[in-house]
C-alpha atoms as a PDB file:
ATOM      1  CA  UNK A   1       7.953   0.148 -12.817  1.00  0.00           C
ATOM      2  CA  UNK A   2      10.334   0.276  -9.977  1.00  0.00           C
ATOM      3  CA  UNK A   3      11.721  -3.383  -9.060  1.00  0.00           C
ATOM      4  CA  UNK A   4      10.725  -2.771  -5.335  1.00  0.00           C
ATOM      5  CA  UNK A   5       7.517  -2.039  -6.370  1.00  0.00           C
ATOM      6  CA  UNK A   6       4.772  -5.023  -6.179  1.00  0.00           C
ATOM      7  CA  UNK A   7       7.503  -7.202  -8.017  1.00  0.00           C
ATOM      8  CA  UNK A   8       5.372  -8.101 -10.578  1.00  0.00           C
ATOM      9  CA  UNK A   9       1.517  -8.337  -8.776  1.00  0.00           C
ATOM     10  CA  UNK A  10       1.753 -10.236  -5.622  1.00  0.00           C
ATOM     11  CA  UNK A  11       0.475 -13.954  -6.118  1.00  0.00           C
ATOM     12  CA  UNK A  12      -2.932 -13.374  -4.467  1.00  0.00           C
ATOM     13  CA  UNK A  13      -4.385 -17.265  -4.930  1.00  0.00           C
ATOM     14  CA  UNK A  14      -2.825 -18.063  -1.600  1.00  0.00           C
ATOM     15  CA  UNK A  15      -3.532 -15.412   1.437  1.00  0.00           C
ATOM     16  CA  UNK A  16      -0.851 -13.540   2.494  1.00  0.00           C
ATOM     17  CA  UNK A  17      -1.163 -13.745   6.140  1.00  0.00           C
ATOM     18  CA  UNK A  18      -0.236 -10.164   8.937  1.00  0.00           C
ATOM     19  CA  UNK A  19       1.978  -9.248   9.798  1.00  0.00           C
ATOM     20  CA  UNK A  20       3.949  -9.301   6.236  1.00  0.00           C
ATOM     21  CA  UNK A  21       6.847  -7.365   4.744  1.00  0.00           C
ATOM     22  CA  UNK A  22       5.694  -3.208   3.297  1.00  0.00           C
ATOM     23  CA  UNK A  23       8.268  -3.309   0.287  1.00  0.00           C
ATOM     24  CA  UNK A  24       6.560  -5.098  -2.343  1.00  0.00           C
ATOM     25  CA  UNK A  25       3.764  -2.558  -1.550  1.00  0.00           C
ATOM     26  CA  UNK A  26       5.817   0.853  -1.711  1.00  0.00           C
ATOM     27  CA  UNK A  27       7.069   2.394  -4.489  1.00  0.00           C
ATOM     28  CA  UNK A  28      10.775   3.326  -3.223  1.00  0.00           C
ATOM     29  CA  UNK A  29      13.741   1.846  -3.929  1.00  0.00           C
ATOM     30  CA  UNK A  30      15.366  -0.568  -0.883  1.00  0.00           C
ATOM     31  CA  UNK A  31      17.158   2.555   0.570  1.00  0.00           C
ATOM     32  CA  UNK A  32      14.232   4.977   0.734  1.00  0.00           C
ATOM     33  CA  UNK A  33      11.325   2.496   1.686  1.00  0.00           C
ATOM     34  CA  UNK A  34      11.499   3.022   5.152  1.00  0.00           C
ATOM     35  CA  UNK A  35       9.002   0.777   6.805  1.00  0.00           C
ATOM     36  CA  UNK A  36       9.123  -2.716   8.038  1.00  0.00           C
ATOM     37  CA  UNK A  37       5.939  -4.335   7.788  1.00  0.00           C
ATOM     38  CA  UNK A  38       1.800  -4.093   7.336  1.00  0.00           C
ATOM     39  CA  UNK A  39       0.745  -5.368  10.835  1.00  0.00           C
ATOM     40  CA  UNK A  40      -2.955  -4.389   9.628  1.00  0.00           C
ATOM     41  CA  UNK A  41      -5.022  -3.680   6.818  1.00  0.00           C
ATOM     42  CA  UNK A  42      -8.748  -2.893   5.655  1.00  0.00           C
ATOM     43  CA  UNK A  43     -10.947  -0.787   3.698  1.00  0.00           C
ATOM     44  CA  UNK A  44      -9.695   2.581   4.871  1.00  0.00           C
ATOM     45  CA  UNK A  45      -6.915   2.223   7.497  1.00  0.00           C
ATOM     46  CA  UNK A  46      -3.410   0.521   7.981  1.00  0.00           C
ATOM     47  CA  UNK A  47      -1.025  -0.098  10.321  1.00  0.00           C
ATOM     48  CA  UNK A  48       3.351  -0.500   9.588  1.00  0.00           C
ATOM     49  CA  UNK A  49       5.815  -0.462  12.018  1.00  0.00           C
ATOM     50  CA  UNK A  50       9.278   0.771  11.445  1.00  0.00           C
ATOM     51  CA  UNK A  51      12.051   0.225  13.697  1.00  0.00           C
ATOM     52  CA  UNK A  52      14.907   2.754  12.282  1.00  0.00           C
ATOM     53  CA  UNK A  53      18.763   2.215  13.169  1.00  0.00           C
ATOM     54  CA  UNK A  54      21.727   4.072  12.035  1.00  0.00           C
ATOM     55  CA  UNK A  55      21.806   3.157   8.528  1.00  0.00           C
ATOM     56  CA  UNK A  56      18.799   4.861   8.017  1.00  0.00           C
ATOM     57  CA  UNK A  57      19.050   7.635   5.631  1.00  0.00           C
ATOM     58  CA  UNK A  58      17.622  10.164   8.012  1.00  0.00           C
ATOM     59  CA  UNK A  59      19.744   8.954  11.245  1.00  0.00           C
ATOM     60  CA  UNK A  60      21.198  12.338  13.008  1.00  0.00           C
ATOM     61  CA  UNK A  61      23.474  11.587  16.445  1.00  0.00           C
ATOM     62  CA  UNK A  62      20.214  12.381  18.000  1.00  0.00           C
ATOM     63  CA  UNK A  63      17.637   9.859  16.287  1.00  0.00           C
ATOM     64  CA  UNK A  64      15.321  10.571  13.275  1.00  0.00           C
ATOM     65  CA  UNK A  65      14.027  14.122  12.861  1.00  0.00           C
ATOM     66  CA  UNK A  66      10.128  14.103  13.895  1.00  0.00           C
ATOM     67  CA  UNK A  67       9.536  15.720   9.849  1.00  0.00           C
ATOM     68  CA  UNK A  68      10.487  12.372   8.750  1.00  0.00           C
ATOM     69  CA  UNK A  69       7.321  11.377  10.144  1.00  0.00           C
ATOM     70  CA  UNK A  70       5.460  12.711   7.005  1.00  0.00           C
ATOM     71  CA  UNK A  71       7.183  10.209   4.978  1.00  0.00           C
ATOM     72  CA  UNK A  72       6.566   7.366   7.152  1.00  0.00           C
ATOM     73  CA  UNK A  73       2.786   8.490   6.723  1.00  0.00           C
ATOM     74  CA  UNK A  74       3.584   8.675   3.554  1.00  0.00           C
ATOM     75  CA  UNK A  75       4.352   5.694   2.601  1.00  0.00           C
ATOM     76  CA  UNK A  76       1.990   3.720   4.851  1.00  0.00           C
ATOM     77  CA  UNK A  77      -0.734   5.605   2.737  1.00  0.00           C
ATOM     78  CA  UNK A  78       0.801   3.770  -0.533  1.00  0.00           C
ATOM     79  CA  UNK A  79       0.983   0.918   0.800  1.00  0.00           C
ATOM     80  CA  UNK A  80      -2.589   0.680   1.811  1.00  0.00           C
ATOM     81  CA  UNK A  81      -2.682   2.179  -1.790  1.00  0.00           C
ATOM     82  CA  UNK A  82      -0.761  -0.872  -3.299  1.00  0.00           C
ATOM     83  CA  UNK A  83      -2.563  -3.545  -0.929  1.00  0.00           C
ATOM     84  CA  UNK A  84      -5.836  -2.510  -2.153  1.00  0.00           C
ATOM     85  CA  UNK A  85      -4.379  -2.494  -5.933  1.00  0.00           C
ATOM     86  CA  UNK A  86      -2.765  -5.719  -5.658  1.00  0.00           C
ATOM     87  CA  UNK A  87      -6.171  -7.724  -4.353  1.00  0.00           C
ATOM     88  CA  UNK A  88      -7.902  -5.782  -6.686  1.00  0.00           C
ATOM     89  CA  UNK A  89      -5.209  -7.616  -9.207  1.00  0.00           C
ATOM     90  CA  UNK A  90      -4.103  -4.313 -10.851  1.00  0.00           C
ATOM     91  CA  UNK A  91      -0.873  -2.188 -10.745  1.00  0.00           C
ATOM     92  CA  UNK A  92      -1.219   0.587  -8.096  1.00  0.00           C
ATOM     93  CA  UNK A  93      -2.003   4.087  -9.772  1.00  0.00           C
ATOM     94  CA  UNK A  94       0.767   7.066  -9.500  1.00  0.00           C
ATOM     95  CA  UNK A  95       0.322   8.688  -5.876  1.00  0.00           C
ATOM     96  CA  UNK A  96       1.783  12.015  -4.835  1.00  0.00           C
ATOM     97  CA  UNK A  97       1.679  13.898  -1.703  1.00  0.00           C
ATOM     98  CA  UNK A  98       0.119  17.376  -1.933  1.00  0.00           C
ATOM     99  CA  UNK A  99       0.347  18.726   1.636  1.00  0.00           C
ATOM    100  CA  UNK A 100      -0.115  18.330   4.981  1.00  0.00           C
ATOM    101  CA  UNK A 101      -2.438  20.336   7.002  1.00  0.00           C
ATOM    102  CA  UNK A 102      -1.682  20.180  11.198  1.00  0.00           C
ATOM    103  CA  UNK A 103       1.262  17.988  11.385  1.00  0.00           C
ATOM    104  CA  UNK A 104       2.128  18.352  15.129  1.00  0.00           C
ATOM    105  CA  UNK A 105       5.017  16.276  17.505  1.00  0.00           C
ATOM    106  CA  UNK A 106       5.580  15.502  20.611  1.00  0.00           C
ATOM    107  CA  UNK A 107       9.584  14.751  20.169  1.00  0.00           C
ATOM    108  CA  UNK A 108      12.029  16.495  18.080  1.00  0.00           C
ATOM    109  CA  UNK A 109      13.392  13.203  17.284  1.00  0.00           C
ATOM    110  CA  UNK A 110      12.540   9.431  17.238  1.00  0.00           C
ATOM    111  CA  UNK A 111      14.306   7.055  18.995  1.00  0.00           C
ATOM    112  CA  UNK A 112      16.814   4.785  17.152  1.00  0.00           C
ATOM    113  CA  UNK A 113      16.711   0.766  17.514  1.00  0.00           C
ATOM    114  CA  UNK A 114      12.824   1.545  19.014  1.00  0.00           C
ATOM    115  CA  UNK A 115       9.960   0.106  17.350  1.00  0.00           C
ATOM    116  CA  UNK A 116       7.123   2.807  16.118  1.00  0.00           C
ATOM    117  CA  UNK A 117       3.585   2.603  14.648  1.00  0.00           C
ATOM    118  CA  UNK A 118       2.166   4.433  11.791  1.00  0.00           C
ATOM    119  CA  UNK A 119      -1.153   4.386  11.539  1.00  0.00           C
ATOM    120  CA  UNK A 120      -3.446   5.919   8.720  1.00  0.00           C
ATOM    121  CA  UNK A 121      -7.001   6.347   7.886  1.00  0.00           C
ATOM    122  CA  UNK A 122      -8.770   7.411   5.550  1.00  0.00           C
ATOM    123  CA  UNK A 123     -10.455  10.657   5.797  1.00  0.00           C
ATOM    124  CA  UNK A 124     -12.283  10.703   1.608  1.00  0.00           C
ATOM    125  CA  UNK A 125     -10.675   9.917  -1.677  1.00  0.00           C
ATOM    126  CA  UNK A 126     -13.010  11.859  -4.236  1.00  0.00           C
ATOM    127  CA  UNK A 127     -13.614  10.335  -7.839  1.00  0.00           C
ATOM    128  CA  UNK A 128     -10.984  12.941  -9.425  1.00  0.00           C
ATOM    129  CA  UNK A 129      -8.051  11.043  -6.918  1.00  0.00           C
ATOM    130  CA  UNK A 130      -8.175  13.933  -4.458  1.00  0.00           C
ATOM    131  CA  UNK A 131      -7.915  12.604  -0.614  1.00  0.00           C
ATOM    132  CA  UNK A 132      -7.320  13.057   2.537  1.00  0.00           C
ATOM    133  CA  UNK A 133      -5.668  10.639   5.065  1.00  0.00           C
ATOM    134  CA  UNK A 134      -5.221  11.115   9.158  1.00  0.00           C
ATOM    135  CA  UNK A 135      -2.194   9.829  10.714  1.00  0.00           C
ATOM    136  CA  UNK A 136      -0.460   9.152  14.156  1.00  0.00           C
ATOM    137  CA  UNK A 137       3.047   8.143  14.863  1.00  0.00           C
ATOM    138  CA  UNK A 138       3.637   6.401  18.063  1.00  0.00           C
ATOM    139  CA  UNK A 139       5.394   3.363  20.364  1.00  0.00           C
ATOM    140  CA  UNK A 140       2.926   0.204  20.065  1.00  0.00           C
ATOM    141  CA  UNK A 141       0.288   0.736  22.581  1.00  0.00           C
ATOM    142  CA  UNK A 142       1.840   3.922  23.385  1.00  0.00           C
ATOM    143  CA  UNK A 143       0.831   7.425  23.453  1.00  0.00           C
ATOM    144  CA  UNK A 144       1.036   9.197  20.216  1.00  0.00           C
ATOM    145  CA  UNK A 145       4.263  11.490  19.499  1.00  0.00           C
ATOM    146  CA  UNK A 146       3.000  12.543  15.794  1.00  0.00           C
ATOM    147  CA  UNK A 147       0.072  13.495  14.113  1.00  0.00           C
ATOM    148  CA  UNK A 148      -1.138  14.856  10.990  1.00  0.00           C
ATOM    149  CA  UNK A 149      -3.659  14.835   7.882  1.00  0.00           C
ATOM    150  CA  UNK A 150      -1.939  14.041   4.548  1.00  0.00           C
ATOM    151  CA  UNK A 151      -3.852  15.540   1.170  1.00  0.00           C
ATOM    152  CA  UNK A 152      -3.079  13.000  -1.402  1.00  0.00           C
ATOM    153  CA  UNK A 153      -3.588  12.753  -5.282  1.00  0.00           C
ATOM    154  CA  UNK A 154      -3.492   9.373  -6.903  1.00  0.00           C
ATOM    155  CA  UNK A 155      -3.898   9.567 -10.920  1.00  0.00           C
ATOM    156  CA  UNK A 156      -6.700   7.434 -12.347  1.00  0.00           C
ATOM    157  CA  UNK A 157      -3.756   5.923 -14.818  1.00  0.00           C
ATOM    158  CA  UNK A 158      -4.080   2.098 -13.128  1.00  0.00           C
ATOM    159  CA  UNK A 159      -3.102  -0.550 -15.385  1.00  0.00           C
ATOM    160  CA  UNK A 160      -5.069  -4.275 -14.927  1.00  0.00           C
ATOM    161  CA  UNK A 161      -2.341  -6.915 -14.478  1.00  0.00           C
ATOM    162  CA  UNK A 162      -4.010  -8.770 -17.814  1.00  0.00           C
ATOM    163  CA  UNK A 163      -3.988  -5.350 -19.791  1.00  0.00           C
ATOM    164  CA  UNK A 164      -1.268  -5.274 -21.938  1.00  0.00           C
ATOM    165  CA  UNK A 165      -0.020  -1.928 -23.489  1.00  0.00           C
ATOM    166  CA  UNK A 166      -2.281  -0.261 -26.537  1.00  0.00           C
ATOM    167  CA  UNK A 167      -0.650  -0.321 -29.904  1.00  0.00           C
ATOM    168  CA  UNK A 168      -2.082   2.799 -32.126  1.00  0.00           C
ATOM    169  CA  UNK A 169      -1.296   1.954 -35.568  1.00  0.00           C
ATOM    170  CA  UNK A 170      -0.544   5.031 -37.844  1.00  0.00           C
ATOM    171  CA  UNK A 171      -2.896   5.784 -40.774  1.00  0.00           C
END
């Protein structure tokens, strides 16, 4: 397991309280996990924030190309992934991104040293880890400058934090 990832299972006997730090939710090393923090969280939605500078790995002279939006999306959908796992007190499964279907800007970049919202819902997550997630980029309380719908898979592989791995003895 990645060391940024959950860090172990996150000690759930005390709350954790919003907003809180994304990392120990998303599987991506310190470089490439790009948002800040969860500023909300329930059943099917979430809400980071991300405030990029230039050190970020995506910084142009001219801010952060709008695409990169798909991978703050991205990653706001495993966190909400890895939230869910850790209260659940199991080990997030394996997520990939399949597509995107109508991913639409209003900027060609986004602004460095400026604080943006991800939001994402959930649109359905069928029983063979098939889903769909909306999203929308934008300033906090501000009209939205990205939007798309993110088809996800997430393998059925999750691990219990008290399962340990099966030993198959040969005959």
């Amino acid at each position: 397991m990645h060391p940024c990832y959950l860090r172990g299972l996150i000690d759930m006997s005390t709350t954790e309280t919003l907003p809180c730090p994304i990392a120990p939710y998303v599987p991506q090393s310190a470089t490439m996990c790009l948002l800040e923090s969860i500023m909300a969280v329930d059943e099917n939605s979430l809400r980071a924030t991300v405030t990029p500078t230039r050190d970020d790995p995506f910084a142009t002279a001219d801010g952060i190309p709008a695409w990169t939006g798909l991978e703050w999306m991205a990653q706001a959908i495993a966190a909400w992934a890895g939230w869910h796992a850790s209260h659940a007190n199991r080990l997030p499964a394996t997520g990939l991104l399949i597509g995107t279907k109508r991913f639409d800007t209003e900027v060609e970049y986004f602004a460095l040293d400026s604080t943006h919202e991800i939001d994402i819902g959930l649109d359905f997550l069928a029983d063979n880890g098939l889903g769909e997630f909306h999203g929308v980029i934008h300033h906090p309380g501000g009209v939205p400058m990205a939007r798309g719908k993110l088809t996800i898979y997430q393998s059925s592989h999750a691990v219990s934090a008290d399962d340990s791995p099966a030993h198959e003895e040969s005959p």
